[in-house]
C-alpha atoms as a PDB file:
ATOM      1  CA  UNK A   1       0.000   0.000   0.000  1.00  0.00           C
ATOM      2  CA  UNK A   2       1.091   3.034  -1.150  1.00  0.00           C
ATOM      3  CA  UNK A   3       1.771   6.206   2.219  1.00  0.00           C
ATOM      4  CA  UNK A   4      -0.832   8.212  -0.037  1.00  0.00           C
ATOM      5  CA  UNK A   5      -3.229   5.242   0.489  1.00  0.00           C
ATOM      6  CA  UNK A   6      -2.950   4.650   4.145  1.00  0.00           C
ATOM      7  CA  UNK A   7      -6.131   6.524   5.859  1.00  0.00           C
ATOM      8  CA  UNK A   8      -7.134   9.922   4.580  1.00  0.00           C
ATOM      9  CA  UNK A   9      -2.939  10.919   4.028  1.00  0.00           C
ATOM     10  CA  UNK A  10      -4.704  12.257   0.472  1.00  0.00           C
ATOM     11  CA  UNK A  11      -6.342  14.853   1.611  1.00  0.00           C
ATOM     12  CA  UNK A  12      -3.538  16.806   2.761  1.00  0.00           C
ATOM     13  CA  UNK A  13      -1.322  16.175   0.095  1.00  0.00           C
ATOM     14  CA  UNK A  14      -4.139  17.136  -2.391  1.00  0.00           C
ATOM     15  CA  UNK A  15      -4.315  20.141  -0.852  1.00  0.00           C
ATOM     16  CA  UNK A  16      -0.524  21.089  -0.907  1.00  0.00           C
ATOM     17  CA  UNK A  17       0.231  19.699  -4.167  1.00  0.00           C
ATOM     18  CA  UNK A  18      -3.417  21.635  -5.893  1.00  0.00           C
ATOM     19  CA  UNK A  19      -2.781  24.725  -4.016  1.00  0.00           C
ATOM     20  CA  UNK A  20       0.957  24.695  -5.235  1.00  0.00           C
ATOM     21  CA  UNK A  21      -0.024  24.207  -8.518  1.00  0.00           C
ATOM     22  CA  UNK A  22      -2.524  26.865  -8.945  1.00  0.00           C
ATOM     23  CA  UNK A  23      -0.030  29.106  -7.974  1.00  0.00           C
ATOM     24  CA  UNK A  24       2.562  27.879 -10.345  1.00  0.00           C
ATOM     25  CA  UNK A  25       0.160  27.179 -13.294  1.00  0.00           C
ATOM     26  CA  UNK A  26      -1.472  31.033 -13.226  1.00  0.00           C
ATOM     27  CA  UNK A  27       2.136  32.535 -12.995  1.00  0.00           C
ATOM     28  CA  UNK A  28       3.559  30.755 -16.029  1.00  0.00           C
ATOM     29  CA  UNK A  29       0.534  31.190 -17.853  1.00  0.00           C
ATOM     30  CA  UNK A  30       1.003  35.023 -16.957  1.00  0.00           C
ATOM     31  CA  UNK A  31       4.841  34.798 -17.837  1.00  0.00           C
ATOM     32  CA  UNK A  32       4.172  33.670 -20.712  1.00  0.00           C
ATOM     33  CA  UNK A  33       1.757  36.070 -22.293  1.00  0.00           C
ATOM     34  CA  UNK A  34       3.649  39.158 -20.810  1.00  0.00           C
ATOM     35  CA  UNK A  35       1.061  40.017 -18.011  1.00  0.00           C
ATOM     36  CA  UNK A  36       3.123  40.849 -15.153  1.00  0.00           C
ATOM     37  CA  UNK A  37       7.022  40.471 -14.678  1.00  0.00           C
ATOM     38  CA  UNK A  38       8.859  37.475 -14.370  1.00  0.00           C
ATOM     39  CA  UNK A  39      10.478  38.311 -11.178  1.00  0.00           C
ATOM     40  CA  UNK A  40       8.546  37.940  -8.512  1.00  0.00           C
ATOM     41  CA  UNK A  41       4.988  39.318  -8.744  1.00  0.00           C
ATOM     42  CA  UNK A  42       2.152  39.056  -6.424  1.00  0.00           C
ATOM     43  CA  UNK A  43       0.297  35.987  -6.712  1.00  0.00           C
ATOM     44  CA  UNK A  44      -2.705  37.939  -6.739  1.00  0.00           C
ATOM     45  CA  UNK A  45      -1.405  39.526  -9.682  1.00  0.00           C
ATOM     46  CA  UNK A  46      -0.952  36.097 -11.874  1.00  0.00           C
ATOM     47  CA  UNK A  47      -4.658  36.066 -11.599  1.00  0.00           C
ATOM     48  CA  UNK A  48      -5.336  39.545 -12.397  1.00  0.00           C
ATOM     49  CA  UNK A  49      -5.977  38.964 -16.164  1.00  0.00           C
ATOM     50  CA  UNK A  50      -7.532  36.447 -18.491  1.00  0.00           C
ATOM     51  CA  UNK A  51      -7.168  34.122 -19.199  1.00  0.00           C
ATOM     52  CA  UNK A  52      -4.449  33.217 -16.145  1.00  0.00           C
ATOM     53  CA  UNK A  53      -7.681  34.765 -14.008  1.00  0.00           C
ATOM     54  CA  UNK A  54     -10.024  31.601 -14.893  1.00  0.00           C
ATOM     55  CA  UNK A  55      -7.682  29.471 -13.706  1.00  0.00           C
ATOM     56  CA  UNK A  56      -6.533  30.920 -10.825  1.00  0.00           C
ATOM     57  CA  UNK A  57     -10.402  31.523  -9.915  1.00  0.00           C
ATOM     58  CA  UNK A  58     -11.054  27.708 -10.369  1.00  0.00           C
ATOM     59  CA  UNK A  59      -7.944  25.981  -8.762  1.00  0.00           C
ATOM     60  CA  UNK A  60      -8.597  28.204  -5.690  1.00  0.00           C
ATOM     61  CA  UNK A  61     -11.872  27.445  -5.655  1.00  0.00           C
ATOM     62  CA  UNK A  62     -11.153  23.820  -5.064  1.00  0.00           C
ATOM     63  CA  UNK A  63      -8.223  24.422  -2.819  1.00  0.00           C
ATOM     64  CA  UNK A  64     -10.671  25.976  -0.388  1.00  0.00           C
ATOM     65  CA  UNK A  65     -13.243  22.961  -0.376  1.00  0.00           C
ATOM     66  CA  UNK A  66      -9.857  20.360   0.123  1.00  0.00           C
ATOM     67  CA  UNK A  67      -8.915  22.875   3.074  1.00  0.00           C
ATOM     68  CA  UNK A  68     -12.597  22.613   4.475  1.00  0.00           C
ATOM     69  CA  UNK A  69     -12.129  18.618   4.409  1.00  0.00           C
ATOM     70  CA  UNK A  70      -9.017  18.504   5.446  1.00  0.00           C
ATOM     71  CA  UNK A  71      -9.655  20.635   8.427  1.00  0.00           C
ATOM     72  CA  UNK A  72     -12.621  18.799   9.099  1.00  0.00           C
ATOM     73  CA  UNK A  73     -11.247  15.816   9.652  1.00  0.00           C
ATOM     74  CA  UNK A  74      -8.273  17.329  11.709  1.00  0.00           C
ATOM     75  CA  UNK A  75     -11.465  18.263  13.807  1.00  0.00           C
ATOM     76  CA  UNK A  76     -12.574  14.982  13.713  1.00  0.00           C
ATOM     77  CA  UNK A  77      -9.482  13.312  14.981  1.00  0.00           C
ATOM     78  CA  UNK A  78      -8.437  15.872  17.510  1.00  0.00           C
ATOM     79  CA  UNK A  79     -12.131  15.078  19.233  1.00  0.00           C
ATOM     80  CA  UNK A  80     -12.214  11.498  18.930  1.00  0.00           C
ATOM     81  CA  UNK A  81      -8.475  11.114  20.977  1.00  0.00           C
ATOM     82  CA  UNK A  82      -9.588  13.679  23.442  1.00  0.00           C
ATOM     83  CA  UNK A  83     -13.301  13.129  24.195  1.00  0.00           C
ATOM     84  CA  UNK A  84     -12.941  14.132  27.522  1.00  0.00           C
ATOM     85  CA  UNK A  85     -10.579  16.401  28.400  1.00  0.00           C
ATOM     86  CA  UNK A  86     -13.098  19.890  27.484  1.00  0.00           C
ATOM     87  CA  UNK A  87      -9.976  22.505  27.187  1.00  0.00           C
ATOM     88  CA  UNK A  88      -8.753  20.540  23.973  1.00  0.00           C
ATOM     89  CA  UNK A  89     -12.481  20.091  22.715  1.00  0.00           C
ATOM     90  CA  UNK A  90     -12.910  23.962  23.170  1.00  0.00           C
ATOM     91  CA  UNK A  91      -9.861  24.721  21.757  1.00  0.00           C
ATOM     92  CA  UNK A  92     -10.521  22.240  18.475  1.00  0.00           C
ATOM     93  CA  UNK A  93     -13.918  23.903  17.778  1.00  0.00           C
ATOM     94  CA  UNK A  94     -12.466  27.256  17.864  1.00  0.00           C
ATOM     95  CA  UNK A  95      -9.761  25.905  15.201  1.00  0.00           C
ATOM     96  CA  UNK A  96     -12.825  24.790  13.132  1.00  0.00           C
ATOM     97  CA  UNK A  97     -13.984  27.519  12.915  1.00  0.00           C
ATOM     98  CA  UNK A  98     -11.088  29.788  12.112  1.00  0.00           C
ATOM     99  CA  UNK A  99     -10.120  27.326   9.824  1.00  0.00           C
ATOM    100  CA  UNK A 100     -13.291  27.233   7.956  1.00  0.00           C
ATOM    101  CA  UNK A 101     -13.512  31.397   7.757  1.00  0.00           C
ATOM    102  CA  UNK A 102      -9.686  31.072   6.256  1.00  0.00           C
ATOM    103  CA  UNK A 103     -11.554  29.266   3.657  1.00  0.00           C
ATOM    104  CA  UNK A 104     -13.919  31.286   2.812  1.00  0.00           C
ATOM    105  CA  UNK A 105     -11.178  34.008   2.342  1.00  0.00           C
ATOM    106  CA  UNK A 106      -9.776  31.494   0.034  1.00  0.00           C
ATOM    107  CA  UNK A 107     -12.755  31.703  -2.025  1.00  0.00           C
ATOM    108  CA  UNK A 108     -12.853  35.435  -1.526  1.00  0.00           C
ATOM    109  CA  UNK A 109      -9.228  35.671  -3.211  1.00  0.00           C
ATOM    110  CA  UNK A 110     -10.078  33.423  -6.301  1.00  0.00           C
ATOM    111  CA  UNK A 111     -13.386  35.272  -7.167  1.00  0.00           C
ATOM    112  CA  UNK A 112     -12.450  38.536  -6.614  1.00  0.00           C
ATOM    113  CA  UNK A 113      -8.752  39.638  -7.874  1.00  0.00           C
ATOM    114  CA  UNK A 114      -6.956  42.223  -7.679  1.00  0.00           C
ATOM    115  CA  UNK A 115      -9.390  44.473  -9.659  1.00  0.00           C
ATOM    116  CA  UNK A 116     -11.821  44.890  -6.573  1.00  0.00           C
ATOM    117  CA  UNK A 117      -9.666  45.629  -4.695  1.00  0.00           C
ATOM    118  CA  UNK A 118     -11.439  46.150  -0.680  1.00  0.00           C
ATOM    119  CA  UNK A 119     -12.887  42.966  -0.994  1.00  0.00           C
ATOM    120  CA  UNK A 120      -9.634  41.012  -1.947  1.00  0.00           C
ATOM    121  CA  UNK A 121      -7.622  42.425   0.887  1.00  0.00           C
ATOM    122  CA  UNK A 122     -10.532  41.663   2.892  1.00  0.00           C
ATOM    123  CA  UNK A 123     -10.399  37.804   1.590  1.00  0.00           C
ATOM    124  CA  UNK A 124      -6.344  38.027   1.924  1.00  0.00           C
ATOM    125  CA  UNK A 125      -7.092  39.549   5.773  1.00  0.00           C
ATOM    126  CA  UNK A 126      -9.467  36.265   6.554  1.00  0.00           C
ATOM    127  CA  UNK A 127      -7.131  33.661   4.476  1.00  0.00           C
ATOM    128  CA  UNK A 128      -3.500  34.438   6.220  1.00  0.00           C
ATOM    129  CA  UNK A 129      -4.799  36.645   9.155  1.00  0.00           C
ATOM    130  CA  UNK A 130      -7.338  34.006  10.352  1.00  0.00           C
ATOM    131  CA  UNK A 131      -5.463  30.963   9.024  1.00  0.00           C
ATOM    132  CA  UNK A 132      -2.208  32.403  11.224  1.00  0.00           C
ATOM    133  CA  UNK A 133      -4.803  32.191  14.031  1.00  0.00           C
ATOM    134  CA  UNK A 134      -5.782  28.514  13.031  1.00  0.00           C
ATOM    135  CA  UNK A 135      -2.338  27.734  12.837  1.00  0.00           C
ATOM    136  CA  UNK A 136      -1.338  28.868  16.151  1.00  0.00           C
ATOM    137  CA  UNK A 137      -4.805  27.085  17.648  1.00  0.00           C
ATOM    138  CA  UNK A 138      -3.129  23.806  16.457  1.00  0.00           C
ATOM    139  CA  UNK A 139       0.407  23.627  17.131  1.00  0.00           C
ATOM    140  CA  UNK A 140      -1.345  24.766  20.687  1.00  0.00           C
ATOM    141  CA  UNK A 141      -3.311  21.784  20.355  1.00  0.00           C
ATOM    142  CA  UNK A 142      -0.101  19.739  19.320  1.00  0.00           C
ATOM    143  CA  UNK A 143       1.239  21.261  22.331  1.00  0.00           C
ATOM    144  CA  UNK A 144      -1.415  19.855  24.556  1.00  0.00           C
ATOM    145  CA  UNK A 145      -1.644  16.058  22.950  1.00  0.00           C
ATOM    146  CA  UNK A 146       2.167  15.526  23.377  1.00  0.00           C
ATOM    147  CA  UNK A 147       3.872  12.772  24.281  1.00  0.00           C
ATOM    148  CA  UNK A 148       0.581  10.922  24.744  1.00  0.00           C
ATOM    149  CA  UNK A 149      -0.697  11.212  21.068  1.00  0.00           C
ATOM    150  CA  UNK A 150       2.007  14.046  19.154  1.00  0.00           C
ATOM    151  CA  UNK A 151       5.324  13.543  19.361  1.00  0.00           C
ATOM    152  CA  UNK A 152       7.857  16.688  20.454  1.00  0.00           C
ATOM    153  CA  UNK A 153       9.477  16.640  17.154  1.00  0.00           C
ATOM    154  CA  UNK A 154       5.662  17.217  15.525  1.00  0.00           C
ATOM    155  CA  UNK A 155       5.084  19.831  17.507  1.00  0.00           C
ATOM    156  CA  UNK A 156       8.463  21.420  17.055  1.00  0.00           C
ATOM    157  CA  UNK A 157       8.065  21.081  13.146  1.00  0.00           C
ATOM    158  CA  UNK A 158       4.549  23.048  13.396  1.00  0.00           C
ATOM    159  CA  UNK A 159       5.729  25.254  15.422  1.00  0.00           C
ATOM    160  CA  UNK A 160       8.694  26.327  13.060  1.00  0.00           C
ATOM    161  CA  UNK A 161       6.269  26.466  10.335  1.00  0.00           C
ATOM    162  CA  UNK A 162       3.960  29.162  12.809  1.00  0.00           C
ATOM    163  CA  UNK A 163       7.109  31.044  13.198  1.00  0.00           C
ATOM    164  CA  UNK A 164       8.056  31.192   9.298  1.00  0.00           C
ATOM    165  CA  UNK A 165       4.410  32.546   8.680  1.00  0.00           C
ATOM    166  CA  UNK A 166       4.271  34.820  11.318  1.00  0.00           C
ATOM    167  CA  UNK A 167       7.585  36.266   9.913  1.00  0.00           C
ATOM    168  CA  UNK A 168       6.531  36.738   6.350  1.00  0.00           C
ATOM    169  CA  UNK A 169       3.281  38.233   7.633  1.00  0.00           C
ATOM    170  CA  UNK A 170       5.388  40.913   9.296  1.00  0.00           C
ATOM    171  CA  UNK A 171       7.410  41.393   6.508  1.00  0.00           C
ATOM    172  CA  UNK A 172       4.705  41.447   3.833  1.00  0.00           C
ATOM    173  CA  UNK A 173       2.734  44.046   6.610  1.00  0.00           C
ATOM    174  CA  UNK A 174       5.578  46.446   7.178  1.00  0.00           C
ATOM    175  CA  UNK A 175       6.886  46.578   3.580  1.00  0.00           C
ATOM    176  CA  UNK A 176       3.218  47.015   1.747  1.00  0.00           C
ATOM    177  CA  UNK A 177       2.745  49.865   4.548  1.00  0.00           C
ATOM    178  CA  UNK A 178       5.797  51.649   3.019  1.00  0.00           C
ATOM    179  CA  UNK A 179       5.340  50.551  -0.216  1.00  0.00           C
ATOM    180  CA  UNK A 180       1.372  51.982  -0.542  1.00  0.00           C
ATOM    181  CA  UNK A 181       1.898  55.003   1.904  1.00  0.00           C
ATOM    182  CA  UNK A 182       2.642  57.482  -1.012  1.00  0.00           C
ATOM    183  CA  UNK A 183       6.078  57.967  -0.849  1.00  0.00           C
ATOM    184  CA  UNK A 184       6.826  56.257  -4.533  1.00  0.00           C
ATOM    185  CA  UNK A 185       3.792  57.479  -5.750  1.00  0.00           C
ATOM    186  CA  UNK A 186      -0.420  56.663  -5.465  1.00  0.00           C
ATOM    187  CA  UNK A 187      -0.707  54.699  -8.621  1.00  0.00           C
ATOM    188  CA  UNK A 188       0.904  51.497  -7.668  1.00  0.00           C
ATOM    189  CA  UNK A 189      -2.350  49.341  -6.648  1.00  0.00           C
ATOM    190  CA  UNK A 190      -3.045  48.197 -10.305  1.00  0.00           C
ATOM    191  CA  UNK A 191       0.632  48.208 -11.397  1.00  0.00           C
ATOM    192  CA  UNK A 192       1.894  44.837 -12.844  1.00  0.00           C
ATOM    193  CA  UNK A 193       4.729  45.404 -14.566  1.00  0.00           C
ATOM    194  CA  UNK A 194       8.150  47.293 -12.617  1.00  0.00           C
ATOM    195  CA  UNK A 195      11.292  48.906 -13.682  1.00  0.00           C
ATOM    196  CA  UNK A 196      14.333  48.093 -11.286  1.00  0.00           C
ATOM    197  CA  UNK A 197      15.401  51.295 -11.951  1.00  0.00           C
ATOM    198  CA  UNK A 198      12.023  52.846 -10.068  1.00  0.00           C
ATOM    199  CA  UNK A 199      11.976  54.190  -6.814  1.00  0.00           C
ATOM    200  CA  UNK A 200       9.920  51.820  -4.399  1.00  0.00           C
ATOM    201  CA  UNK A 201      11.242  48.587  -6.594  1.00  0.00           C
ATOM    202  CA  UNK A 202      13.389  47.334  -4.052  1.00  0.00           C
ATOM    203  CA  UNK A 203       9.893  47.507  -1.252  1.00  0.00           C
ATOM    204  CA  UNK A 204       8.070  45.718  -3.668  1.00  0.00           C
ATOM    205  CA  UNK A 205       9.964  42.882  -4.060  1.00  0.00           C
ATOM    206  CA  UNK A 206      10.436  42.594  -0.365  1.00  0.00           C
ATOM    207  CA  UNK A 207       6.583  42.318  -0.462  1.00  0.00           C
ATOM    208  CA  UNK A 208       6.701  40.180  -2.996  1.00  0.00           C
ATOM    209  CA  UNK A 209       8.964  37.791  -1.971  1.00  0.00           C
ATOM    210  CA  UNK A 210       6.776  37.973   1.513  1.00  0.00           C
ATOM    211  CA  UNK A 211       3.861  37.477   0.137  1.00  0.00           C
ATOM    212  CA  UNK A 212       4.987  33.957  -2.201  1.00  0.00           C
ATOM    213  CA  UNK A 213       6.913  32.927   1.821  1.00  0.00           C
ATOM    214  CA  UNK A 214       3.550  33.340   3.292  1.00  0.00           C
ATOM    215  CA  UNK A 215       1.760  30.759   1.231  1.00  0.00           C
ATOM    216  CA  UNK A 216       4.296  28.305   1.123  1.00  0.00           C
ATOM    217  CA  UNK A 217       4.066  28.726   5.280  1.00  0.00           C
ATOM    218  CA  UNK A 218       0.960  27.609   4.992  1.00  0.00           C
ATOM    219  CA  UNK A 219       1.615  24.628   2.708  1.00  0.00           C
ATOM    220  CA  UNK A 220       4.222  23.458   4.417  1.00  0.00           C
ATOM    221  CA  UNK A 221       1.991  23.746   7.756  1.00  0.00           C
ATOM    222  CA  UNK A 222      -0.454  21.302   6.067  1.00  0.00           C
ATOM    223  CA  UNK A 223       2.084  19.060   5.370  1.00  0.00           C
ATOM    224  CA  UNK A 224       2.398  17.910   8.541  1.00  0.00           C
ATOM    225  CA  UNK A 225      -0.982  16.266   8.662  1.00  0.00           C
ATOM    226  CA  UNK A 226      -0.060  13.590   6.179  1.00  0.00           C
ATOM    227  CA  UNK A 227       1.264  11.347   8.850  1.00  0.00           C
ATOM    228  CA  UNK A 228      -1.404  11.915  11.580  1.00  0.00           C
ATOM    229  CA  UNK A 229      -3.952  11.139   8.694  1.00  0.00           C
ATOM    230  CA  UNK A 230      -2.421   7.987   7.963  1.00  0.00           C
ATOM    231  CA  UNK A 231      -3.954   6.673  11.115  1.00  0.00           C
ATOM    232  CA  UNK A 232      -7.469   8.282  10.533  1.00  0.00           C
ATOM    233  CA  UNK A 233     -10.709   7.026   8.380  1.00  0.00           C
ATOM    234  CA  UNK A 234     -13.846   8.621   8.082  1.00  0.00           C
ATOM    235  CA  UNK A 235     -17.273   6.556   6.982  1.00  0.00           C
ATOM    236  CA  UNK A 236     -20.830   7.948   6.677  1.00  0.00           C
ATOM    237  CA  UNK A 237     -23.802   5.896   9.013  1.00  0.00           C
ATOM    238  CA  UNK A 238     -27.315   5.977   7.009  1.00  0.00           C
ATOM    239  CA  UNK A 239     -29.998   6.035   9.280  1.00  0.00           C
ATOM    240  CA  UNK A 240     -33.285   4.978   7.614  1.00  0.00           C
ATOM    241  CA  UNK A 241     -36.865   6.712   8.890  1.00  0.00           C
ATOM    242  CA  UNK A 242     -38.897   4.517   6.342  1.00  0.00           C
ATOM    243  CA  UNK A 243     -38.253   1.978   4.032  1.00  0.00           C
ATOM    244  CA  UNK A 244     -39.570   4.662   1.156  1.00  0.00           C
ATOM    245  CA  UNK A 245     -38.728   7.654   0.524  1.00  0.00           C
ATOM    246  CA  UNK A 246     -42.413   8.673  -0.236  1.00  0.00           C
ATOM    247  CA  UNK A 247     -45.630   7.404   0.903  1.00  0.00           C
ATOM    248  CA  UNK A 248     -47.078   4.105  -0.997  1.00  0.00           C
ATOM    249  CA  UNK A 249     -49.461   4.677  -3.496  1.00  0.00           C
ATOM    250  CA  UNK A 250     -52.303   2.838  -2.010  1.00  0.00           C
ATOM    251  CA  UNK A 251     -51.984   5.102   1.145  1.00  0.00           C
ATOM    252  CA  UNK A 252     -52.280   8.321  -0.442  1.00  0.00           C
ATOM    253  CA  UNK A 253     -55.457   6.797  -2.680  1.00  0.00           C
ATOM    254  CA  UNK A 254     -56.743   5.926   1.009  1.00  0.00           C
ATOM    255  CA  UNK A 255     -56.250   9.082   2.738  1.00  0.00           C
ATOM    256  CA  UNK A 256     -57.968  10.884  -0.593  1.00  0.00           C
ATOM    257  CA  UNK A 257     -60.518   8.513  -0.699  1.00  0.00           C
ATOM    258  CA  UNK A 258     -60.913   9.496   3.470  1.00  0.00           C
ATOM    259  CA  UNK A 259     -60.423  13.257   2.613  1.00  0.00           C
ATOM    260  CA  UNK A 260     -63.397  13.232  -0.044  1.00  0.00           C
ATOM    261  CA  UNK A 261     -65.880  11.063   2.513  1.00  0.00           C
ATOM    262  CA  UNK A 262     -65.054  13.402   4.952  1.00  0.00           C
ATOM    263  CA  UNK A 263     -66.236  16.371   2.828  1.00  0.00           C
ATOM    264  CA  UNK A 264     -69.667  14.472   1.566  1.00  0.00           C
ATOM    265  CA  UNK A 265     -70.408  14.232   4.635  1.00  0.00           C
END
């Protein structure tokens, strides 16, 4: 059996390699036709314009529902190895839930691009703001479980990973500040393509270079569930009401037939 077969190890690894991909596949694609600059760009800007934009839209869009599984399931494993110890049960549904509202950031980022641009940094807020948070929750969570159930070296690993994000996240913060506060000019939001020879060019690349740190944080953050999910499986219990899912035919011709007695008489 192959590692990728063991448990629900997939989901995880879908969701690194997809993610990765979407980010690789809209920047060549926008390389390529001379959209934005080969060094460096935003990702945000590699799915700025079509047709890079309907792929980046699409490839996020299923990133988000593999992160919604795959934190589900975290959720469902972190429960069923602590049922009762209730300040690990609080803790995992509050890493639910920021997990799930990362997410929907996600989605937020792949729908709307750089063009609108309040409700993108409001989707890029909720996806690396939040998901920070949801990081932090669990390598709290790791924290808690070890030795019994996570190793130290687990725990160490995500925590190193918390510490890389939390670090581009500063850097990406600091340098847009100075990059967007004026001082190289007030046009820069929609600018895709840069002259090294510009004032500000050196800030932007720091940004840059944040921003693409950031996201492979996060990736690299997921990729430490492969292993615990090698040990985890998920099935669905059907719980039947009635053998039909509609009333026979001869009992709805008896309650009519009751219905129209009842009214003759």
């Amino acid at each position: 059996m192959w590692w990728f077969q063991q448990g629900l190890s997939f989901l995880p690894a879908a969701l690194v390699v997809w993610s990765a991909a979407s980010f690789v596949f809209s920047y060549i694609t926008a390389i390529v036709l001379h959209h934005v600059d080969p060094l460096v760009p935003y990702i945000s800007d590699t799915g700025t314009m079509a047709p890079e934009r309907c792929l980046f839209g699409i490839m996020l869009n299923i990133s988000a529902f593999l992160g919604l599984a795959t934190m589900y399931v975290r959720y469902k494993q972190v429960h069923a190895l602590n049922p009762d110890k209730s300040r690990i049960i609080k803790l995992n549904k509050i890493g639910l839930t920021l997990g799930w509202m990362s997410c929907f950031g996600l989605c937020i980022i792949a729908n709307f691009q750089g063009c609108a641009l309040f409700i993108h940094v409001v989707g890029a807020c909720l996806t690396f703001g939040v998901g920070a948070i949801y990081m932090l929750v669990q390598t709290v969570l790791s924290y808690l479980m070890q030795p019994e159930v996570h190793s130290k070296d687990i725990f160490w690993i995500r925590l190193s990973a918390l510490l890389w994000c939390c670090s581009s996240i500063v850097s990406m913060f600091v340098s847009s500040v100075v990059l967007y506060s004026g001082l190289y000019g007030t046009n820069l939001v929609q600018k895709l393509h840069w002259d090294p020879q510009e004032q500000g060019y050196t800030t932007h690349i720091i940004s840059t270079i944040s921003e693409w740190s950031l996201a492979f944080s996060f990736l690299s953050f997921f990729l430490t569930y492969i292993r615990d999910f090698q040990k985890v499986s998920l099935r669905a219990v059907v719980s039947l009401h009635s053998q039909t899912l509609y009333p026979p035919a001869q009992s709805f011709g008896s309650d009519n037939q009751a219905l129209l007695t009842a009214g003759s008489i």
